[in-house]
C-alpha atoms as a PDB file:
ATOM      1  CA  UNK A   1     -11.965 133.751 260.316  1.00  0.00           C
ATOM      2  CA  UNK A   2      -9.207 131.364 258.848  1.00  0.00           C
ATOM      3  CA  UNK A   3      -9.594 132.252 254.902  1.00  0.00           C
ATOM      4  CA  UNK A   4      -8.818 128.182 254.771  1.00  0.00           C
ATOM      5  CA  UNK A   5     -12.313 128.043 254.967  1.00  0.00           C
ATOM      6  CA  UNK A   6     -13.044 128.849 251.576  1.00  0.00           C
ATOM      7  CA  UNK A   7     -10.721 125.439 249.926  1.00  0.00           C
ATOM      8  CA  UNK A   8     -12.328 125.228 247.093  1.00  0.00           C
ATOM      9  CA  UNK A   9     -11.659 128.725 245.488  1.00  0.00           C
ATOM     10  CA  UNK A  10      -7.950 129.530 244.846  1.00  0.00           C
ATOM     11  CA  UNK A  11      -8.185 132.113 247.191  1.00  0.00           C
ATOM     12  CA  UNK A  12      -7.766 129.310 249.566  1.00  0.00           C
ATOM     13  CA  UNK A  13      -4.950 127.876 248.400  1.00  0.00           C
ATOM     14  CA  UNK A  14      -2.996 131.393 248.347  1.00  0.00           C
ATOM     15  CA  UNK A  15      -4.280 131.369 252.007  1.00  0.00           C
ATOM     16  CA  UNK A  16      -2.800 127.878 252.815  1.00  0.00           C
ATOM     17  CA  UNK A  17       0.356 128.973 251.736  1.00  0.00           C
ATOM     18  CA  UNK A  18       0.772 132.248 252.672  1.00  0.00           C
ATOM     19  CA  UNK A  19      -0.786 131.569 256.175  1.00  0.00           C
ATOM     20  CA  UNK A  20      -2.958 134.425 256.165  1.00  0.00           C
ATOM     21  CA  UNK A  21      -5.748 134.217 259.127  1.00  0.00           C
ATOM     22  CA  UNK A  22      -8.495 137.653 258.656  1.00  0.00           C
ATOM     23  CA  UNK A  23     -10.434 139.482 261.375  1.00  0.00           C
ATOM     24  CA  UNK A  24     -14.319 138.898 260.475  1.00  0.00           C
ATOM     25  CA  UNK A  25     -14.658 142.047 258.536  1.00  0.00           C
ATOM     26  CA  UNK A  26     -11.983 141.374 256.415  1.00  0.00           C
ATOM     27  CA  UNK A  27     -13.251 137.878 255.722  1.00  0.00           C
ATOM     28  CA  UNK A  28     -16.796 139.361 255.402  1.00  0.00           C
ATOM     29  CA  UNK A  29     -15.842 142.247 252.958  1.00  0.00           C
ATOM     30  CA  UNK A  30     -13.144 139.689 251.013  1.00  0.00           C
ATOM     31  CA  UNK A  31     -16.593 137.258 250.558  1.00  0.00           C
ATOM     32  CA  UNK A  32     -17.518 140.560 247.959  1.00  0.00           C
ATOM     33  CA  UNK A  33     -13.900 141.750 246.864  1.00  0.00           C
ATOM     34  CA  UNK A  34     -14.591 139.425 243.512  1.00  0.00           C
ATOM     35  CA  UNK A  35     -12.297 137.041 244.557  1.00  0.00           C
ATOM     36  CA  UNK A  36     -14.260 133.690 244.179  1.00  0.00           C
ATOM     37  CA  UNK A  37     -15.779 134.590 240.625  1.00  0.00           C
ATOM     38  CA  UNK A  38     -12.143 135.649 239.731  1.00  0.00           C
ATOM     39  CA  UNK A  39     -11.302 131.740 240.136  1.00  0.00           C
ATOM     40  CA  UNK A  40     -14.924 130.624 238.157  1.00  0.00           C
ATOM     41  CA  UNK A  41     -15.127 130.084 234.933  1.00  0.00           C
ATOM     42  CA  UNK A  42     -17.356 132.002 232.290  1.00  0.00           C
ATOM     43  CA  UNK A  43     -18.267 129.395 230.292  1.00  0.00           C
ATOM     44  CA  UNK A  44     -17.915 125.351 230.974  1.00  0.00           C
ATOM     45  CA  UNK A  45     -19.067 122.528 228.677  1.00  0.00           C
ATOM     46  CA  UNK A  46     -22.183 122.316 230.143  1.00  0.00           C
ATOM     47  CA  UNK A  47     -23.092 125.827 228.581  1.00  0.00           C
ATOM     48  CA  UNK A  48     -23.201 124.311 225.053  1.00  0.00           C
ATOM     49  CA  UNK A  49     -26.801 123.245 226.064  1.00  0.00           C
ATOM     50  CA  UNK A  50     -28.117 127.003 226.464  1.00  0.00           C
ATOM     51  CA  UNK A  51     -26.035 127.846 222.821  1.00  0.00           C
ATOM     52  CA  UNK A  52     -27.743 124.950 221.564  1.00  0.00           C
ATOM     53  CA  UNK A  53     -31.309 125.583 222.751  1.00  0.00           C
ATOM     54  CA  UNK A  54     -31.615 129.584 223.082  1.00  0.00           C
ATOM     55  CA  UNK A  55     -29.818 130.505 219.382  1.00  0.00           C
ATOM     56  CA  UNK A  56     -30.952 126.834 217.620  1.00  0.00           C
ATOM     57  CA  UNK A  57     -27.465 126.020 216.281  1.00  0.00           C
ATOM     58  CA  UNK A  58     -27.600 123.811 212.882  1.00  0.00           C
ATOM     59  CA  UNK A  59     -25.467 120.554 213.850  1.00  0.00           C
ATOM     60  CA  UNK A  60     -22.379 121.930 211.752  1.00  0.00           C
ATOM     61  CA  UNK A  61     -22.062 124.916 214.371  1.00  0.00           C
ATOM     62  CA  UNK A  62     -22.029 122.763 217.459  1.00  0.00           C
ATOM     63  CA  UNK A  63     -19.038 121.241 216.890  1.00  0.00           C
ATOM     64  CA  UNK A  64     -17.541 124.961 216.803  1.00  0.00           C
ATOM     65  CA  UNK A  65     -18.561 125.912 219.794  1.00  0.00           C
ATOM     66  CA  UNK A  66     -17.590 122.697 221.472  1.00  0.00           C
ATOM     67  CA  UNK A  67     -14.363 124.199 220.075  1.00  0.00           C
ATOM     68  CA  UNK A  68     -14.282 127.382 221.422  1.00  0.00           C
ATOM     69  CA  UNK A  69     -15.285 126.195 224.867  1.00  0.00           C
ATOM     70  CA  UNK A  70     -12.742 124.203 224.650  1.00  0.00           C
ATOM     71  CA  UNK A  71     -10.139 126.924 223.628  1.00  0.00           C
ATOM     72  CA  UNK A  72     -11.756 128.912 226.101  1.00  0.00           C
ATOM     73  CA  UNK A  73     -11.169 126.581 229.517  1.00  0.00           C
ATOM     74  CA  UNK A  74      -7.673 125.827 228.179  1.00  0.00           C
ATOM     75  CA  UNK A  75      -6.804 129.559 228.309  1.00  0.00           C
ATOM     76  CA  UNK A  76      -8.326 130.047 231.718  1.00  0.00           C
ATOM     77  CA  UNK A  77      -6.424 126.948 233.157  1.00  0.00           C
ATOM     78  CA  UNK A  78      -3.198 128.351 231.647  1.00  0.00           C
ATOM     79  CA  UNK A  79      -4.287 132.127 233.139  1.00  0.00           C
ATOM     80  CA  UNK A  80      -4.847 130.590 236.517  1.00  0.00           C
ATOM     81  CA  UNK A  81      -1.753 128.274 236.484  1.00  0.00           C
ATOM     82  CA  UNK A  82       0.361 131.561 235.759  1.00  0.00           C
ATOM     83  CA  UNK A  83      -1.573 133.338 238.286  1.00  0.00           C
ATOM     84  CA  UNK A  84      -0.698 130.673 240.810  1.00  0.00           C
ATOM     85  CA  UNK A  85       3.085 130.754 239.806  1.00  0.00           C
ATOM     86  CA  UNK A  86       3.092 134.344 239.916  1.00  0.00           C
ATOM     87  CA  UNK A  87       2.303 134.389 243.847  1.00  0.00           C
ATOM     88  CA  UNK A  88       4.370 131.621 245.006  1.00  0.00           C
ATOM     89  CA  UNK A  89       7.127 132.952 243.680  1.00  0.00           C
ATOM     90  CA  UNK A  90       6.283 136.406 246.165  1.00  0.00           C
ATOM     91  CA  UNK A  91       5.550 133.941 249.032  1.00  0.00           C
ATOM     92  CA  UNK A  92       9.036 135.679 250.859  1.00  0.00           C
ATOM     93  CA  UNK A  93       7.414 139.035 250.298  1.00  0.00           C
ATOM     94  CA  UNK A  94       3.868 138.206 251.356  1.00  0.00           C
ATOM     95  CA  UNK A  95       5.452 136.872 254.414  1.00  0.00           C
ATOM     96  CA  UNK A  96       7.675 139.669 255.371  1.00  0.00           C
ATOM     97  CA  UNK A  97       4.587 142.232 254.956  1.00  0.00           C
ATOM     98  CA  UNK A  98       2.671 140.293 257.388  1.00  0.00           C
ATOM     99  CA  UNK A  99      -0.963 139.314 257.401  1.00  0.00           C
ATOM    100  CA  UNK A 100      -2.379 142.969 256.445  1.00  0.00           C
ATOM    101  CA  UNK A 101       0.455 143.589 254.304  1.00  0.00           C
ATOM    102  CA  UNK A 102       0.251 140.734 252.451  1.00  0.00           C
ATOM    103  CA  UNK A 103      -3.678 141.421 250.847  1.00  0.00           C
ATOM    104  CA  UNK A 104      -1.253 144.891 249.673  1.00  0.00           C
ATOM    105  CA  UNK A 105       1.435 142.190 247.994  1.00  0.00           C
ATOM    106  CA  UNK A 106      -1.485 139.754 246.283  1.00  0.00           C
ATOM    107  CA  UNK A 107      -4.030 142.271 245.523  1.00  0.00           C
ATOM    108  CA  UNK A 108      -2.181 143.398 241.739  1.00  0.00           C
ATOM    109  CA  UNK A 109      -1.601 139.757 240.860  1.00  0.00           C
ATOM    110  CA  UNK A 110      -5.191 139.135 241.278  1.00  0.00           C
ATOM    111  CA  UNK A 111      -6.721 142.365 239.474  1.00  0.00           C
ATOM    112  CA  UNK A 112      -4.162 141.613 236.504  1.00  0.00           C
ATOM    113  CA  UNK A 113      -5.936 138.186 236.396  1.00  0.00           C
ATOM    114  CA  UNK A 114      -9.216 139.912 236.391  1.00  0.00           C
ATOM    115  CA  UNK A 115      -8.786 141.770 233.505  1.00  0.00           C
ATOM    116  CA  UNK A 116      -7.592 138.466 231.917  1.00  0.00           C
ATOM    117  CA  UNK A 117     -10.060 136.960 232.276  1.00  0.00           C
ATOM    118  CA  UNK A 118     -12.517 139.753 231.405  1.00  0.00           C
ATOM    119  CA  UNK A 119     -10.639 139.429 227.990  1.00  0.00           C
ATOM    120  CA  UNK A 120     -11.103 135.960 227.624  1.00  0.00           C
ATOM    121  CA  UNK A 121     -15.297 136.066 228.016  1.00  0.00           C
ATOM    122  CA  UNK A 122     -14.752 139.210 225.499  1.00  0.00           C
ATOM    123  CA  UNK A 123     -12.829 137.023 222.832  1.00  0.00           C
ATOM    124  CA  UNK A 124     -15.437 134.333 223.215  1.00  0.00           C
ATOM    125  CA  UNK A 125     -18.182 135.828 222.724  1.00  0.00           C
ATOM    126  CA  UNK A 126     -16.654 137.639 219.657  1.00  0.00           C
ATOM    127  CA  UNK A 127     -15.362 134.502 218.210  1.00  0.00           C
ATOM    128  CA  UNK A 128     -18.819 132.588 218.696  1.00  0.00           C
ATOM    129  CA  UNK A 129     -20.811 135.378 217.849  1.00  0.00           C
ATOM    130  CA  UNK A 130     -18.492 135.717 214.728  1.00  0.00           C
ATOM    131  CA  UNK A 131     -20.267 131.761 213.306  1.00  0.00           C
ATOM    132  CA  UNK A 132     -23.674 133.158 214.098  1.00  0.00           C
ATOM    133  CA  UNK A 133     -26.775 134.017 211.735  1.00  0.00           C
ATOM    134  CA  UNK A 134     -28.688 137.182 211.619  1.00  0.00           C
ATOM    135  CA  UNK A 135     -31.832 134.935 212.611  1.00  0.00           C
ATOM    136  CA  UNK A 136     -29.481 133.486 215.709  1.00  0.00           C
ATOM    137  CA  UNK A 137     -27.661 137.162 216.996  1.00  0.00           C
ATOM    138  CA  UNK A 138     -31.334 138.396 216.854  1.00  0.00           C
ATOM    139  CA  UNK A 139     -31.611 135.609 219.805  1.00  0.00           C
ATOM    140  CA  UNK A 140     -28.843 136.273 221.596  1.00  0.00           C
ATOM    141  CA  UNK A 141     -30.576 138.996 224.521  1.00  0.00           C
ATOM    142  CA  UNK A 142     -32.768 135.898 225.029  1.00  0.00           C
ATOM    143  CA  UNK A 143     -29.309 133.445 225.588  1.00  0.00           C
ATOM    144  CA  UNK A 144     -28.135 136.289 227.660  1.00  0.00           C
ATOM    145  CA  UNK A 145     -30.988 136.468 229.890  1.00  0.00           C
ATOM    146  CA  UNK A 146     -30.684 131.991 230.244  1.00  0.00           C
ATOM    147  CA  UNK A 147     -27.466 132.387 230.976  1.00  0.00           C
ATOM    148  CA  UNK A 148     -27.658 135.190 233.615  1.00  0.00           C
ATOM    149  CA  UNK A 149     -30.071 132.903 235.175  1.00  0.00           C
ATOM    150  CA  UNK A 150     -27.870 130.221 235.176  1.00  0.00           C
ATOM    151  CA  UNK A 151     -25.239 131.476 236.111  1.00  0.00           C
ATOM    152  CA  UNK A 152     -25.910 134.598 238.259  1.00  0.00           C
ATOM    153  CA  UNK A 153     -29.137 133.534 240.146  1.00  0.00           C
ATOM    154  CA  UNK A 154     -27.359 131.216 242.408  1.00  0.00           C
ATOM    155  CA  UNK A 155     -25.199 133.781 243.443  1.00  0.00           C
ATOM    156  CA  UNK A 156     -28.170 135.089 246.293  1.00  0.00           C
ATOM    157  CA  UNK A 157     -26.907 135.268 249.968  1.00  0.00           C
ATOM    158  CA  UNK A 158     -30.562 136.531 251.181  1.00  0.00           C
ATOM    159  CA  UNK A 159     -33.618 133.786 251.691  1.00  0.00           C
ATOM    160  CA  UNK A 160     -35.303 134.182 248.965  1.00  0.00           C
ATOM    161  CA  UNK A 161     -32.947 135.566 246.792  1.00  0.00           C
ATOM    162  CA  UNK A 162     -32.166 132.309 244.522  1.00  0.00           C
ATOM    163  CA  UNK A 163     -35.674 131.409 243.517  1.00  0.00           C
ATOM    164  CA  UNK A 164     -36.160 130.278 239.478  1.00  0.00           C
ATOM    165  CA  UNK A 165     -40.243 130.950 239.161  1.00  0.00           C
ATOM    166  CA  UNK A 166     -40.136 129.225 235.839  1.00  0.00           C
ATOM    167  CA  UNK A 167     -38.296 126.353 237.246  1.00  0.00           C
ATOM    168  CA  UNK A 168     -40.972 125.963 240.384  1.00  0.00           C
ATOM    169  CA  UNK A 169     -43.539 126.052 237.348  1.00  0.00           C
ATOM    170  CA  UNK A 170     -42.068 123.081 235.509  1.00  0.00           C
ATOM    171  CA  UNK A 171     -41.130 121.553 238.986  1.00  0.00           C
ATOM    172  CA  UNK A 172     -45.176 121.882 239.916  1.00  0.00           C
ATOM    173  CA  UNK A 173     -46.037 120.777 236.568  1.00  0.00           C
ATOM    174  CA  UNK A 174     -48.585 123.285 235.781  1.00  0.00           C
ATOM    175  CA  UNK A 175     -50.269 122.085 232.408  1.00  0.00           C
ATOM    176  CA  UNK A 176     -49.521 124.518 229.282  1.00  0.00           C
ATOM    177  CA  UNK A 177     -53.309 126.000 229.085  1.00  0.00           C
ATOM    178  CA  UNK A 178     -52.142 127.641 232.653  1.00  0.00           C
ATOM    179  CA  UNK A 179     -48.897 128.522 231.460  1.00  0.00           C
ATOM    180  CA  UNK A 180     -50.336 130.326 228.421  1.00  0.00           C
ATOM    181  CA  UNK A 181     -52.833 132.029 230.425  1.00  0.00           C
ATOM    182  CA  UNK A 182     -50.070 133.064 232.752  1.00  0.00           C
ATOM    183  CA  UNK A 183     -47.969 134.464 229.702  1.00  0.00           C
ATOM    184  CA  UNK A 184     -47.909 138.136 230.436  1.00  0.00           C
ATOM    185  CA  UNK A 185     -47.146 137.422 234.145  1.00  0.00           C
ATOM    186  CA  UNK A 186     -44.297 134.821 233.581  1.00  0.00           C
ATOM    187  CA  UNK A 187     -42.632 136.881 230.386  1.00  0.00           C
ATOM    188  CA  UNK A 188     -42.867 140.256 232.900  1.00  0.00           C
ATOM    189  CA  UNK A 189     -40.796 138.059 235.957  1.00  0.00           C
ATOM    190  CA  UNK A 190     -38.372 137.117 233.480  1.00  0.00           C
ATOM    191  CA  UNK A 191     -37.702 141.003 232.246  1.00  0.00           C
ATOM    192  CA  UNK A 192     -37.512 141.839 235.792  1.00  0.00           C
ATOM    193  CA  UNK A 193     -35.579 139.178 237.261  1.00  0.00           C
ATOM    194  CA  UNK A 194     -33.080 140.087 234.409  1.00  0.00           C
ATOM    195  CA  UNK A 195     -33.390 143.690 235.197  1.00  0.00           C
ATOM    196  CA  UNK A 196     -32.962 142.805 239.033  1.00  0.00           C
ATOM    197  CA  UNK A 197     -29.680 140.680 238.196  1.00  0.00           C
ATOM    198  CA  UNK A 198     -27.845 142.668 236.058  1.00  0.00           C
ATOM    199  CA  UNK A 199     -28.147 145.803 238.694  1.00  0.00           C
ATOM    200  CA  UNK A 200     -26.878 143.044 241.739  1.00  0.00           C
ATOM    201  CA  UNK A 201     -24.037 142.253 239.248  1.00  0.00           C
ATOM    202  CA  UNK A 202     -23.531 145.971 238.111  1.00  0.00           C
ATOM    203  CA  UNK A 203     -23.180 147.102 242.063  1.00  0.00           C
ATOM    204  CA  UNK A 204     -21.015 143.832 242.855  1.00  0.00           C
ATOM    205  CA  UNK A 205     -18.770 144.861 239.959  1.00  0.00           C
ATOM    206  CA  UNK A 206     -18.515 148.735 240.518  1.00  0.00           C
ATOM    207  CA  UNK A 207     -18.235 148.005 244.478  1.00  0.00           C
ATOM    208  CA  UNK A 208     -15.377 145.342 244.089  1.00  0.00           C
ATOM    209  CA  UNK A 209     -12.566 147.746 243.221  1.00  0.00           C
ATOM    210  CA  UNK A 210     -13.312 149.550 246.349  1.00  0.00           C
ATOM    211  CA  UNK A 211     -13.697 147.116 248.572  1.00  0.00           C
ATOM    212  CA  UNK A 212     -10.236 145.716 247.496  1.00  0.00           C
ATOM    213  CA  UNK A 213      -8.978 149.177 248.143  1.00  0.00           C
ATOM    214  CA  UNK A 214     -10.420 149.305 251.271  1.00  0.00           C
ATOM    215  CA  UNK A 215      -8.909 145.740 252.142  1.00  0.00           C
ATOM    216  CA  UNK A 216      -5.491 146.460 251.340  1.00  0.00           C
ATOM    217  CA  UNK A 217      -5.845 150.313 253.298  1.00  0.00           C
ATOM    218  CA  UNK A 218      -7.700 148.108 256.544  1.00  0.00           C
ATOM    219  CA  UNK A 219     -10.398 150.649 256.264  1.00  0.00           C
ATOM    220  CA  UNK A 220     -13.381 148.224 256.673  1.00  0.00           C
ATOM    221  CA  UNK A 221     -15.757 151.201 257.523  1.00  0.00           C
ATOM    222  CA  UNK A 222     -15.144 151.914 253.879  1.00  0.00           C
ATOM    223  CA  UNK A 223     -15.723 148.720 252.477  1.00  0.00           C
ATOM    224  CA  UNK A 224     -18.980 148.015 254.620  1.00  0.00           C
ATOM    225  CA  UNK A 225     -20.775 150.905 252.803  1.00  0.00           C
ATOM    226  CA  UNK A 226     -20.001 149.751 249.861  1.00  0.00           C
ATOM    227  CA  UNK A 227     -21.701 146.403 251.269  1.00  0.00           C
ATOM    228  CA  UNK A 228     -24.516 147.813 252.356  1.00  0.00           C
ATOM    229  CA  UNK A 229     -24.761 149.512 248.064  1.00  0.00           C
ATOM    230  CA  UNK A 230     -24.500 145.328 247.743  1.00  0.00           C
ATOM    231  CA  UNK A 231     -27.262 143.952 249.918  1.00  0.00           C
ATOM    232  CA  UNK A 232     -30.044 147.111 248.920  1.00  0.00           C
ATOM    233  CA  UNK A 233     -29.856 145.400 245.470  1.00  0.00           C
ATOM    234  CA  UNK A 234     -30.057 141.718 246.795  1.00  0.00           C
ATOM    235  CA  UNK A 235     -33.075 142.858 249.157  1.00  0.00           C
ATOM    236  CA  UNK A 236     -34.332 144.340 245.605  1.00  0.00           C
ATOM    237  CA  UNK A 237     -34.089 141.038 244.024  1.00  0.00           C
ATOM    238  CA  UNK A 238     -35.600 139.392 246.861  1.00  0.00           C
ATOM    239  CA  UNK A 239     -38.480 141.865 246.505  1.00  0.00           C
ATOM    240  CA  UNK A 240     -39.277 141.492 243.193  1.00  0.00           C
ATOM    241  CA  UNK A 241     -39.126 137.595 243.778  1.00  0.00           C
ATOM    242  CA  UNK A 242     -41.933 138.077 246.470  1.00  0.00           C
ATOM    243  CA  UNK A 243     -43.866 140.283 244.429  1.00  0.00           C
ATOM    244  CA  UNK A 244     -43.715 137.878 241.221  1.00  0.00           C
ATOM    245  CA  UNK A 245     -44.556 134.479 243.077  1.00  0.00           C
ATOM    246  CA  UNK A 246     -48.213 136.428 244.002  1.00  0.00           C
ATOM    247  CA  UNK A 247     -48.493 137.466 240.271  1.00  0.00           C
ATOM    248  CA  UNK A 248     -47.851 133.989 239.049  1.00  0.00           C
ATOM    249  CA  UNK A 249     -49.756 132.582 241.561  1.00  0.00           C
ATOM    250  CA  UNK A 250     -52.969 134.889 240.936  1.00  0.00           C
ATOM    251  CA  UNK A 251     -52.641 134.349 237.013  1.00  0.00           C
ATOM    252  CA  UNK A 252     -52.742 130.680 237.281  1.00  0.00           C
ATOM    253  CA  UNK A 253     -55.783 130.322 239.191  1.00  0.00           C
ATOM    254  CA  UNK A 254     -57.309 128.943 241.762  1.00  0.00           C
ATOM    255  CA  UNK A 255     -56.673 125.085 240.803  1.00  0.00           C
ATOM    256  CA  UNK A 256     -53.104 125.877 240.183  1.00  0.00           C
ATOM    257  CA  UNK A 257     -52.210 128.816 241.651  1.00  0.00           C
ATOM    258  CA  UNK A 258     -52.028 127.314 245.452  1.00  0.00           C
ATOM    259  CA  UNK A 259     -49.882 124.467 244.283  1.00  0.00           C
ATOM    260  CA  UNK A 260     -47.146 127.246 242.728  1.00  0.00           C
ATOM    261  CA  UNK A 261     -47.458 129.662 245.823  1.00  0.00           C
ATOM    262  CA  UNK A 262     -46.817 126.079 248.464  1.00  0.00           C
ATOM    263  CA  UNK A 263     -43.662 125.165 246.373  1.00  0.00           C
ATOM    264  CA  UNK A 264     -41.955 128.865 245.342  1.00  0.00           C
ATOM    265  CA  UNK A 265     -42.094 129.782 249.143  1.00  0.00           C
ATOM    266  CA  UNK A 266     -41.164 126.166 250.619  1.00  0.00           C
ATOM    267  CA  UNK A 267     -38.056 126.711 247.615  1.00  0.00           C
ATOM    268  CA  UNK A 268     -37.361 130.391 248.801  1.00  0.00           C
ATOM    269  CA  UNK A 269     -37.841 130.046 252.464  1.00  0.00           C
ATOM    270  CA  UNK A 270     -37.823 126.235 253.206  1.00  0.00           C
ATOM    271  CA  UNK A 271     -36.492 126.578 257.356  1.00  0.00           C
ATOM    272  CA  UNK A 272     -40.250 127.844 257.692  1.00  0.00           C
ATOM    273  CA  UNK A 273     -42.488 126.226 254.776  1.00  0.00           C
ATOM    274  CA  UNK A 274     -41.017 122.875 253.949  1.00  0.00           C
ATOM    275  CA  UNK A 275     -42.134 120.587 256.323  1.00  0.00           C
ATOM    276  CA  UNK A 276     -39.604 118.584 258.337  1.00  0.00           C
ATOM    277  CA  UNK A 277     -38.285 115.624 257.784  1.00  0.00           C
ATOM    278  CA  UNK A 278     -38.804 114.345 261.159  1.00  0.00           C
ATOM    279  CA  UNK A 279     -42.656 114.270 261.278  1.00  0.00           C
ATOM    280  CA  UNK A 280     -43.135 111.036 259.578  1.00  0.00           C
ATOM    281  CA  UNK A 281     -41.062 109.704 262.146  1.00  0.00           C
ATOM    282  CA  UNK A 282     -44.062 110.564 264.675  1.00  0.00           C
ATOM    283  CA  UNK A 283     -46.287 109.105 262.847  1.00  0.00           C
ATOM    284  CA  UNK A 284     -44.374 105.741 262.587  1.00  0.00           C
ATOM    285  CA  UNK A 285     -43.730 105.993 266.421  1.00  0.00           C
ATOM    286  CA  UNK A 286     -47.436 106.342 267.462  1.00  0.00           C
ATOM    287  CA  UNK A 287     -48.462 103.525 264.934  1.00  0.00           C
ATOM    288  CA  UNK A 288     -46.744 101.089 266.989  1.00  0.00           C
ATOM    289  CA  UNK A 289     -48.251  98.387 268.703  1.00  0.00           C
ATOM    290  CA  UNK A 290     -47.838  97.661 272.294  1.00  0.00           C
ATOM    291  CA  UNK A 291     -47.591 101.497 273.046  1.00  0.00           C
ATOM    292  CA  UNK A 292     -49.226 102.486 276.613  1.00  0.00           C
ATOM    293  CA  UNK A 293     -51.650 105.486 276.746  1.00  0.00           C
ATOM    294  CA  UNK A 294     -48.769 107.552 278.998  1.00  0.00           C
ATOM    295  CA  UNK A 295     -46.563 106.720 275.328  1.00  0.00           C
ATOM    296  CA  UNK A 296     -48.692 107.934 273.469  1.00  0.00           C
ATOM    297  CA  UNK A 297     -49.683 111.103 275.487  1.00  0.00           C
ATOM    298  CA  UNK A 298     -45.777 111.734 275.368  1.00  0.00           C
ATOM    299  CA  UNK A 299     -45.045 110.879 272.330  1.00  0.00           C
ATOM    300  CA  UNK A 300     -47.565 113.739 270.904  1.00  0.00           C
ATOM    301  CA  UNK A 301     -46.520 115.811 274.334  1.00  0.00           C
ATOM    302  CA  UNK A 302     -42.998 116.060 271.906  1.00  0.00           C
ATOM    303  CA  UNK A 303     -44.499 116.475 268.856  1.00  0.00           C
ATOM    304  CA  UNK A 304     -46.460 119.163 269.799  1.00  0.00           C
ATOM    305  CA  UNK A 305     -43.229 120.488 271.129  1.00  0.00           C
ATOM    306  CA  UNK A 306     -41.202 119.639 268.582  1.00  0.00           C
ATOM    307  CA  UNK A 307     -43.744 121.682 265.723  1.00  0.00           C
END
């Protein structure tokens, strides 16, 4: 697997220079090393609307953190533009250590980068945190949890996986009364999904270092126990999803509770509950006039086939 694949991380673009063309394992274990969120930002712009929402700033504070966002991307551009300087001026070394001796050559640039940019998301948070009310820091484990969702729920690999329950809720526009009677079963999805993410992120994190190790030492069988530590914690996820779409659906009730259970599982798993786009076009066929009976006997010969 050509690692030009992945053009829109920077990983990519160290690829397209360097040349660098990975065995599957490689490419599947490098999918985990870290490298992609190394090249993602924290926070972007579009974050102010969780600050905004989840601690109610007063107007005077948004303007600060509009400021510190914007402190905040200009650091990471200038972190990833030194980054990216760094390695193309080693592109003679990565070349003379060959494709496997290369990852050996790039591997320190990237981890110093890492811990850059771990210090970056620490200084923000101190610095915003810093402008913040008693009243507002006591709501910052519920900003956490918004932003975990926003940011780390996407991340799934597994069917499944990605589901937002409170989002299908809004999406299927249950009415408040059901919400409210739902309460206890929404409020104990959104403890767990956090719980769920933070020990996917925990594993990702702890595994990463390895997995780079094992990368740069070409011992994969290494590195895909390390994935298999990854994917028992997205299955786990995945689980918990499962278990609170049934909750949900139960507490909501009959009327409403069918309508959440159709939508969560055609969102988590839509290759076998959404229905298919092409089924209206049957029904447009056979509504033709001028068809003969042996038309219409194939045409729902195929759609019988086709479903």
């Amino acid at each position: 697997m050509n690692l030009k694949t992945h053009t829109r991380t920077f990983l990519a673009a160290i690829a397209i220079c360097v040349g660098l063309s990975a065995p599957p394992a490689q490419a599947q274990l490098g999918l985990q090393a870290g490298f992609i969120e190394a090249f993602q930002p924290d926070y972007m712009n579009r974050d102010i609307t969780l600050f905004v929402d989840f601690l109610v700033l007063e107007d005077w504070q948004v303007p600060t953190v509009e400021s510190l966002i914007q402190d905040y991307s200009a650091d990471f551009k200038v972190g990833t533009d030194g980054m990216r300087d760094e390695m193309k001026g080693m592109n003679d070394q990565m070349r003379n250590a060959g494709d496997q001796g290369a990852m050996g050559v790039i591997m320190p640039i990237i981890n110093k980068w890492i811990q850059g940019k771990a210090r970056l998301k620490q200084r923000f948070v101190e610095n915003l945190r810093s402008v913040l009310s008693d009243e507002q820091q006591e709501r910052w484990p519920k900003l956490e949890r918004a932003m975990r969702r926003e940011k780390e729920l996407p991340r799934g690999l597994l069917s499944g996986e990605s589901v937002d329950l409170r989002q299908v809720s809004r999406e299927c526009e249950v009415p408040p009364d059901f919400m409210l009677a739902a309460k206890e079963a929404l409020d104990e999805y959104e403890l767990g999904l956090d719980a769920a993410l933070v020990a996917r992120a925990t594993q990702l994190l702890a595994s990463q270092d390895k997995i780079k190790e094992a990368l740069v030492a070409q011992d994969y069988a290494r590195g895909l126990k390390e994935l298999e530590l990854i994917v028992a914690t997205r299955v786990a996820l995945r689980d918990l999803q499962d278990s609170s779409r049934e909750k949900i659906a139960t507490a909501y009730g009959d009327q409403w509770g069918p309508i959440f259970r159709a939508k969560a599982l055609a969102v988590a798993f839509p290759a076998a509950y959404r229905p298919s786009p092409m089924i209206p076009y049957f029904a447009a066929a056979l509504e033709l006039s001028g068809l003969s009976p042996e038309q219409i006997a194939q045409l729902n010969a195929l759609q019988v086939e086709y479903v």
